[in-house]
C-alpha atoms as a PDB file:
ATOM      1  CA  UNK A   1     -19.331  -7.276  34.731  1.00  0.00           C
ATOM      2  CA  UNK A   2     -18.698 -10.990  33.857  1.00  0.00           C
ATOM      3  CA  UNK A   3     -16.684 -12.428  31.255  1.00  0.00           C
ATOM      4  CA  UNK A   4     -18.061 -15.926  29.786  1.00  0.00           C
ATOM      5  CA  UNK A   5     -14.959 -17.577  27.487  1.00  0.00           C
ATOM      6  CA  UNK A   6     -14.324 -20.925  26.320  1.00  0.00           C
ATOM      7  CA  UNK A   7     -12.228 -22.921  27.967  1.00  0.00           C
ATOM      8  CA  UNK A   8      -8.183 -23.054  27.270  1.00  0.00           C
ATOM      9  CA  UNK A   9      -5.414 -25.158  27.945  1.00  0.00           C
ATOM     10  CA  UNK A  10      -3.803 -22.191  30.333  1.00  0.00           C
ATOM     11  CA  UNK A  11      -7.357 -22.314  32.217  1.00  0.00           C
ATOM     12  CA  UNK A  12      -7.470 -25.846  33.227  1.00  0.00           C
ATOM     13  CA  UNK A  13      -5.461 -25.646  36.357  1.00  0.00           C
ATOM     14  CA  UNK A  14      -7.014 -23.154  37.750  1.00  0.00           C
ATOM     15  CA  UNK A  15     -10.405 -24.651  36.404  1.00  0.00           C
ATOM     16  CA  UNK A  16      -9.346 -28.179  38.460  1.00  0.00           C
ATOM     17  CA  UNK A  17      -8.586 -26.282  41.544  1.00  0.00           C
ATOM     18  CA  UNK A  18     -12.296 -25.026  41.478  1.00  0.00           C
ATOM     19  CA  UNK A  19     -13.401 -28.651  40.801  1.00  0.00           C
ATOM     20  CA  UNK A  20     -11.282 -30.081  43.686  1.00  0.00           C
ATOM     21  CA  UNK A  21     -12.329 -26.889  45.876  1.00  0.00           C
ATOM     22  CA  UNK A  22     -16.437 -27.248  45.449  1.00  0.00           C
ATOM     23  CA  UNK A  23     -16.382 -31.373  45.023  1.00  0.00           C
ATOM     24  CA  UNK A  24     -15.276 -34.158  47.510  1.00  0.00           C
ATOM     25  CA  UNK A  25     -12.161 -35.825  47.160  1.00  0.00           C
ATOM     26  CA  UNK A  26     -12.173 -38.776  45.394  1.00  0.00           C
ATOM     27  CA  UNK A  27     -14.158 -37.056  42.268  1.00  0.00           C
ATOM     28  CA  UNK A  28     -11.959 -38.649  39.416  1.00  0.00           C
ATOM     29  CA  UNK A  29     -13.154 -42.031  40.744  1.00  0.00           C
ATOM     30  CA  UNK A  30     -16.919 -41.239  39.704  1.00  0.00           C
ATOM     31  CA  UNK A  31     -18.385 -43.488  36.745  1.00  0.00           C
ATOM     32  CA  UNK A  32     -19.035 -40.329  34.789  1.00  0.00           C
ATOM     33  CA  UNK A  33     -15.026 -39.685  34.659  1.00  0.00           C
ATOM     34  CA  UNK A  34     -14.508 -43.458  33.167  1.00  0.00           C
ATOM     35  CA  UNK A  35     -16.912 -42.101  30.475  1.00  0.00           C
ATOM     36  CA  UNK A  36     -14.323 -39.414  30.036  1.00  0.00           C
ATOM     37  CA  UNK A  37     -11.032 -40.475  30.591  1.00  0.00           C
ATOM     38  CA  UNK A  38      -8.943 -40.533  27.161  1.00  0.00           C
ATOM     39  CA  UNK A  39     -11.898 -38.380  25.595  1.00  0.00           C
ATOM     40  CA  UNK A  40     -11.160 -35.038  24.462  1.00  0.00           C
ATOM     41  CA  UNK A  41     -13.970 -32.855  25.462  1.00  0.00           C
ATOM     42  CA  UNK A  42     -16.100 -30.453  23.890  1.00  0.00           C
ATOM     43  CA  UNK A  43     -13.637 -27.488  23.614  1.00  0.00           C
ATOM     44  CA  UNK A  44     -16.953 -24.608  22.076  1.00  0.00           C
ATOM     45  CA  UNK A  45     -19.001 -25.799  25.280  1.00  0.00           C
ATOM     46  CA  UNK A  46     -16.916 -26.015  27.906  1.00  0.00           C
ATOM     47  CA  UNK A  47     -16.662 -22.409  29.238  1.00  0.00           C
ATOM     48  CA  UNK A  48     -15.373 -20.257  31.981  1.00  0.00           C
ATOM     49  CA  UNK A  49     -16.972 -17.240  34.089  1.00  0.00           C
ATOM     50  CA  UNK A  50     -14.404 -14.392  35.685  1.00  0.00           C
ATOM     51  CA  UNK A  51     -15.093 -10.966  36.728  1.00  0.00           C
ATOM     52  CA  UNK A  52     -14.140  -7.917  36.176  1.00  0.00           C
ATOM     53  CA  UNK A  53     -10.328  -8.502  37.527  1.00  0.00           C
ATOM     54  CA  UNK A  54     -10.029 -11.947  35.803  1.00  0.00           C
ATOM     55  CA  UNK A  55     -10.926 -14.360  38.829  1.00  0.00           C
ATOM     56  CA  UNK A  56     -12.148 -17.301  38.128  1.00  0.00           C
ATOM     57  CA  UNK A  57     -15.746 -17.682  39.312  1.00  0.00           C
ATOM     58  CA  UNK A  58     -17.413 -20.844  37.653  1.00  0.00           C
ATOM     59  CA  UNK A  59     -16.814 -23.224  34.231  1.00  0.00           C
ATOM     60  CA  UNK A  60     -19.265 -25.802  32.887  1.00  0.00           C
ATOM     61  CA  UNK A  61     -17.718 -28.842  30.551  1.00  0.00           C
ATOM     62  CA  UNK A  62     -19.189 -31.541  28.290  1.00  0.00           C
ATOM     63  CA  UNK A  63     -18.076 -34.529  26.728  1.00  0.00           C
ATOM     64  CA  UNK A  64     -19.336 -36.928  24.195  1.00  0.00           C
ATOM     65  CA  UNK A  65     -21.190 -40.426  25.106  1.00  0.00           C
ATOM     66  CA  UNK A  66     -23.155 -42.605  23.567  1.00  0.00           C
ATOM     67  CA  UNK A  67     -26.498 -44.243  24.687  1.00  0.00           C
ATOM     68  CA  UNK A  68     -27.532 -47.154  22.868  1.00  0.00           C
ATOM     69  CA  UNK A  69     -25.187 -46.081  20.381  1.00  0.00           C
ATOM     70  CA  UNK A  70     -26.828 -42.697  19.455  1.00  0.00           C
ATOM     71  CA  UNK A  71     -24.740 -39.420  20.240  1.00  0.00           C
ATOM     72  CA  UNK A  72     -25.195 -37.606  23.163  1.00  0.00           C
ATOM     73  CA  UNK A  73     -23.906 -35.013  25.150  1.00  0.00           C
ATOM     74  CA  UNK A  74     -23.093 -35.713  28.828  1.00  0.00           C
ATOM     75  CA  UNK A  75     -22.875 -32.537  30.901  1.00  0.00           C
ATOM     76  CA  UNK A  76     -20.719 -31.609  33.526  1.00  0.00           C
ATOM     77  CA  UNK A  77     -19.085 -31.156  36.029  1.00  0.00           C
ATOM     78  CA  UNK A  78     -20.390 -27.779  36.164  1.00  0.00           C
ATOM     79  CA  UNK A  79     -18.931 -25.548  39.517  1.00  0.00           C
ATOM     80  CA  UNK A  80     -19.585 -22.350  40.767  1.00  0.00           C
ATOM     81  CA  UNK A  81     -16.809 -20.760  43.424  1.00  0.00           C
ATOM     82  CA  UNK A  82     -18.063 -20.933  46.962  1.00  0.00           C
ATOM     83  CA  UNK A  83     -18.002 -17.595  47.518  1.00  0.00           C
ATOM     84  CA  UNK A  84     -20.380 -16.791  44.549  1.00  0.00           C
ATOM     85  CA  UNK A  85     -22.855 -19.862  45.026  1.00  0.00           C
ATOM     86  CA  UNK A  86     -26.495 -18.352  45.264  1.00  0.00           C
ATOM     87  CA  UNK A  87     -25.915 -15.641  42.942  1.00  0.00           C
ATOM     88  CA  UNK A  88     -27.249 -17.123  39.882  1.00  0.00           C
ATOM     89  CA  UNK A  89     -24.029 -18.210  38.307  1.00  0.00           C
ATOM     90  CA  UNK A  90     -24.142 -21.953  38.006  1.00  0.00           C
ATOM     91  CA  UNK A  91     -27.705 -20.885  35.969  1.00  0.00           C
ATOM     92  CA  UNK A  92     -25.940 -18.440  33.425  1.00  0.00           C
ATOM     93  CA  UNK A  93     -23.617 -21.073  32.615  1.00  0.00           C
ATOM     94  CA  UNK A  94     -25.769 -24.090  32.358  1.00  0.00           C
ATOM     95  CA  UNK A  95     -27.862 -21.673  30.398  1.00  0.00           C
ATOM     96  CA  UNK A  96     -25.317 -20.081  27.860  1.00  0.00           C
ATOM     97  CA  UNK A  97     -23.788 -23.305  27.106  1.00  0.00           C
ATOM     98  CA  UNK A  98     -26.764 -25.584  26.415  1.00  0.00           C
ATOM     99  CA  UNK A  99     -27.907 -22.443  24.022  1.00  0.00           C
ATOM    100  CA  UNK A 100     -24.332 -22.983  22.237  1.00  0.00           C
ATOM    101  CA  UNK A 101     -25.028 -26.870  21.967  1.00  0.00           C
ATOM    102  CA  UNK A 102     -27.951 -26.420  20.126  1.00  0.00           C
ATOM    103  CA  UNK A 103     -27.006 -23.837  18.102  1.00  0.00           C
ATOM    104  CA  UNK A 104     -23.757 -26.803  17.357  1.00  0.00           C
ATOM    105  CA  UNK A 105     -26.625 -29.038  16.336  1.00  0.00           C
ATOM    106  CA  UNK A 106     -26.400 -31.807  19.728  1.00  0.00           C
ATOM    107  CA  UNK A 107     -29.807 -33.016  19.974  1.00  0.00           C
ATOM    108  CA  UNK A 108     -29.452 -34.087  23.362  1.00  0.00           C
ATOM    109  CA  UNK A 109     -28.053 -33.906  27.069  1.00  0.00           C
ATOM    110  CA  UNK A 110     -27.715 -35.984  29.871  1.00  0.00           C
ATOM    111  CA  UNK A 111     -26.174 -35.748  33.084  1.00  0.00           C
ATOM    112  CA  UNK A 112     -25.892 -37.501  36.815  1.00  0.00           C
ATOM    113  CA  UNK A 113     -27.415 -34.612  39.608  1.00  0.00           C
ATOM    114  CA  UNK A 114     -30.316 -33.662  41.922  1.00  0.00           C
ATOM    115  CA  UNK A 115     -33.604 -33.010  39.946  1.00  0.00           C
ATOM    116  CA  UNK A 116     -34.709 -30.735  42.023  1.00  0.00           C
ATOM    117  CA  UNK A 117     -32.343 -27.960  41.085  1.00  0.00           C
ATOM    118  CA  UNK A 118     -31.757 -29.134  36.821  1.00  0.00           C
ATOM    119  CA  UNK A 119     -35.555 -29.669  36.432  1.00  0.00           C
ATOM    120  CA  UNK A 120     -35.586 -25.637  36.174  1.00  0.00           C
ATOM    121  CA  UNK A 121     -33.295 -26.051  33.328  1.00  0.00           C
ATOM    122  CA  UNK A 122     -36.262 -28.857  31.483  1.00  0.00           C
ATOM    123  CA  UNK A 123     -33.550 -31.917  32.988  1.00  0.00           C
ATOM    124  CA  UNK A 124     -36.240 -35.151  33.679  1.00  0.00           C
ATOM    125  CA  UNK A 125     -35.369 -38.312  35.240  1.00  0.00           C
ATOM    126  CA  UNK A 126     -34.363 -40.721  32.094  1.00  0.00           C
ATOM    127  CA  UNK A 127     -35.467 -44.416  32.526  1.00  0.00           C
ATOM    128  CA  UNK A 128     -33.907 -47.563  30.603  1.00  0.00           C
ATOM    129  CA  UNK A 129     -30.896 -44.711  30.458  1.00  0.00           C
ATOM    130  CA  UNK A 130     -27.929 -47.000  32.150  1.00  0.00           C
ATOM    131  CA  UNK A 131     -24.988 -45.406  33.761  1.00  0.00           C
ATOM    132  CA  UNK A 132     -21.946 -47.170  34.965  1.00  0.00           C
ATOM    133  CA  UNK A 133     -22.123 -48.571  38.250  1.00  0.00           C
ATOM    134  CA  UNK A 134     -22.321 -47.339  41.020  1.00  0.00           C
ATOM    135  CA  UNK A 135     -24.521 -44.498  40.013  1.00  0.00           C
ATOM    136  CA  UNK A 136     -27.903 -43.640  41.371  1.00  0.00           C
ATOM    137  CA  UNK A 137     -30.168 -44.409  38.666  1.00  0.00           C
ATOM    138  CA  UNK A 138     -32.830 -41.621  39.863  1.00  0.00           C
ATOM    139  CA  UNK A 139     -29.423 -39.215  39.154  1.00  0.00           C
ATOM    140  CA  UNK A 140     -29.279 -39.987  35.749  1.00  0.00           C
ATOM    141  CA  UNK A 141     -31.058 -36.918  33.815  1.00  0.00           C
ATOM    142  CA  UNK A 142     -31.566 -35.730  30.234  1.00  0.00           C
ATOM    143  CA  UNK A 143     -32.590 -33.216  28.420  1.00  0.00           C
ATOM    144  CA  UNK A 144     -34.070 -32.402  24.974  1.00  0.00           C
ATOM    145  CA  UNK A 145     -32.480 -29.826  22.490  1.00  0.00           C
ATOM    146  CA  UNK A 146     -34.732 -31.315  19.755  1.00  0.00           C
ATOM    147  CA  UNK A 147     -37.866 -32.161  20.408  1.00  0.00           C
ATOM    148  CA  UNK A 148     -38.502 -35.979  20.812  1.00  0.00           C
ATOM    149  CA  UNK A 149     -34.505 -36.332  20.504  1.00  0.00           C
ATOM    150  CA  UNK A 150     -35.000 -38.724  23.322  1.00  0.00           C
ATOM    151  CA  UNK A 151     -37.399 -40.732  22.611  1.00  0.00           C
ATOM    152  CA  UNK A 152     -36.344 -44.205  21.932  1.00  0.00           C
ATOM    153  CA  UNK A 153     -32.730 -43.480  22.923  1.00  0.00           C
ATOM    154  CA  UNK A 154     -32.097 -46.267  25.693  1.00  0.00           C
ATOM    155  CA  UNK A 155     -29.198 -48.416  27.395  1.00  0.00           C
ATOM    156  CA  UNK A 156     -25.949 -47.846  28.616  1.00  0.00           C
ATOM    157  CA  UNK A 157     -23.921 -45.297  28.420  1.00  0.00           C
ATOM    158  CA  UNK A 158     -20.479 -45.932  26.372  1.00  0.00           C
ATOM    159  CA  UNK A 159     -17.630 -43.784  25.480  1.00  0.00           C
ATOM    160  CA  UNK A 160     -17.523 -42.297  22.372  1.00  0.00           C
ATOM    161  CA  UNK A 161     -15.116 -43.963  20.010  1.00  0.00           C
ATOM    162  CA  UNK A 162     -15.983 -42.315  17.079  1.00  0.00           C
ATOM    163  CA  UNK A 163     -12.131 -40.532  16.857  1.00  0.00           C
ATOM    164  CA  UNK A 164     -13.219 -37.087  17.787  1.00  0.00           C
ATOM    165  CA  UNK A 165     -15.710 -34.801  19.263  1.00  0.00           C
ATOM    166  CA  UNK A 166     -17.364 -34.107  16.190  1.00  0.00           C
ATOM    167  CA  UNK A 167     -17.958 -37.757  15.098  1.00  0.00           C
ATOM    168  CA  UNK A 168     -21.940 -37.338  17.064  1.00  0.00           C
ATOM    169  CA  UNK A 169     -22.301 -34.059  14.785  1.00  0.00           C
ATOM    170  CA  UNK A 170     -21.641 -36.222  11.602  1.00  0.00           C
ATOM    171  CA  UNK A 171     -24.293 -38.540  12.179  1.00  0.00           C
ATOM    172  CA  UNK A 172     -26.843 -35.755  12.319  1.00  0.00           C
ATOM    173  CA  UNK A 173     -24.958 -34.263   9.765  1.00  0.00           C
ATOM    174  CA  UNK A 174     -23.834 -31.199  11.303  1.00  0.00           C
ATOM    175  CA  UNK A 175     -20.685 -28.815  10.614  1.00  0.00           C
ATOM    176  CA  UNK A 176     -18.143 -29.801  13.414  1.00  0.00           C
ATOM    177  CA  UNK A 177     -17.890 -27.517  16.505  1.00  0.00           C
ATOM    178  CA  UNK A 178     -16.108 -24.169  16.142  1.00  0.00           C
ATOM    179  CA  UNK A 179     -14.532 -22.284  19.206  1.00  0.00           C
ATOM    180  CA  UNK A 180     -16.939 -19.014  19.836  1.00  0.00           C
ATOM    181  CA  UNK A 181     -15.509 -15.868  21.320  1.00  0.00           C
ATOM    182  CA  UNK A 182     -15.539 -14.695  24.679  1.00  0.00           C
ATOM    183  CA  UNK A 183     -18.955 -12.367  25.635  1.00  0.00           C
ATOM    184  CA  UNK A 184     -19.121 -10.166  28.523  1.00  0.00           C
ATOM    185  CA  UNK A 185     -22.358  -9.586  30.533  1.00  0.00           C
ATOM    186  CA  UNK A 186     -23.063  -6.199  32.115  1.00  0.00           C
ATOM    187  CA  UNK A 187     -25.434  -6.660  34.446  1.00  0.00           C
ATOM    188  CA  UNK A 188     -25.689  -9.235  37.267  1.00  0.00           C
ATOM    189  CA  UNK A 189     -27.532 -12.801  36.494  1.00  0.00           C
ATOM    190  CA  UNK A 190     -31.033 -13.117  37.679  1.00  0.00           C
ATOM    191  CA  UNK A 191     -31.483 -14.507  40.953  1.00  0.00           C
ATOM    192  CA  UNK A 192     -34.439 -17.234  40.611  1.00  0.00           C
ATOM    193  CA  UNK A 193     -37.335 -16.732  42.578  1.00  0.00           C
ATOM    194  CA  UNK A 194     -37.934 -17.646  45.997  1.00  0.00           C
ATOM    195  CA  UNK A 195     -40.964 -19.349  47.206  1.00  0.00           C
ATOM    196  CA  UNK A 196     -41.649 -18.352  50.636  1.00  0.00           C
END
């Protein structure tokens, strides 16, 4: 049995330990941390994953940006305990919480990883989509909660100065985010199928 919860203040040092456990040193120097540095994030969607006896075993976060000035949701990091990688966890997170941010009302996601593993999720490469440097532009995904919520949504990508999370929300005219319970989940996630 898993527990998915959000996030909370008491979780984010052990939540940074996984981070500096499963990525390279240096990690706060990436262009996607400039985007959040001095940004709170987006407390309903960032979530954590422990088992039965509490340990932590993955968390996902978000933060607001802004591509040519329209509201967006940039996703990660996202991190899955090395000793559970393979087991389908790093899925039931990215799934669970880009459920939540549509049912929030975010229209759309973006984030810098491999396509080959987040096309399975419906991530495409995003052109005229501009990252700070140095970031591999053929990194720089997206992803549609709303259909066509892309299209026409171009240039950089800014921090959002709008005051608070919720200020992307307004403009589509959505309630504000509220924090969702913990859920538990019986039975193991679905391992994805291997072609062979």
């Amino acid at each position: 049995m898993y527990e998915l919860c959000p996030e909370t203040p008491e979780d984010t040092p052990e939540v940074e330990a996984l981070l500096d456990l499963c990525f390279a040193p240096g990690r706060t120097a990436l262009s996607s941390y400039r985007l959040r540095d001095g940004v709170p994030a987006v407390s309903a969607l960032c979530l954590v994953l422990r088992d039965a006896s509490g340990v932590l075993l993955g968390s996902i976060r978000y933060w607001p940006v802004r591509v040519g000035g329209r509201p967006v949701l940039l996703l990660g990091p996202v991190a899955v305990h090395p000793t559970t990688q393979g087991e389908g966890l790093g899925g039931l997170l990215m799934q669970e919480s880009l459920s939540r941010a549509g049912a929030l009302g975010w229209a759309r996601v973006m984030l810098v990883g491999d396509l080959p593993y987040y096309r399975r999720f419906g991530f495409w490469k995003l052109d005229g989509v501009e990252m700070p440097p140095p970031t591999n532009p053929d990194r720089v995904l997206g992803l549609e909660l709303v259909e066509g919520a892309w299209q026409g949504v171009t240039g950089a990508v800014t921090r959002e100065t709008g005051g608070d999370v919720a200020a992307g929300l307004a403009e589509m005219r959505r309630d504000p985010p509220k924090s969702q319970t913990c859920v538990e989940i019986e039975s193991e996630p679905a391992h994805p199928a291997h072609k062979g």
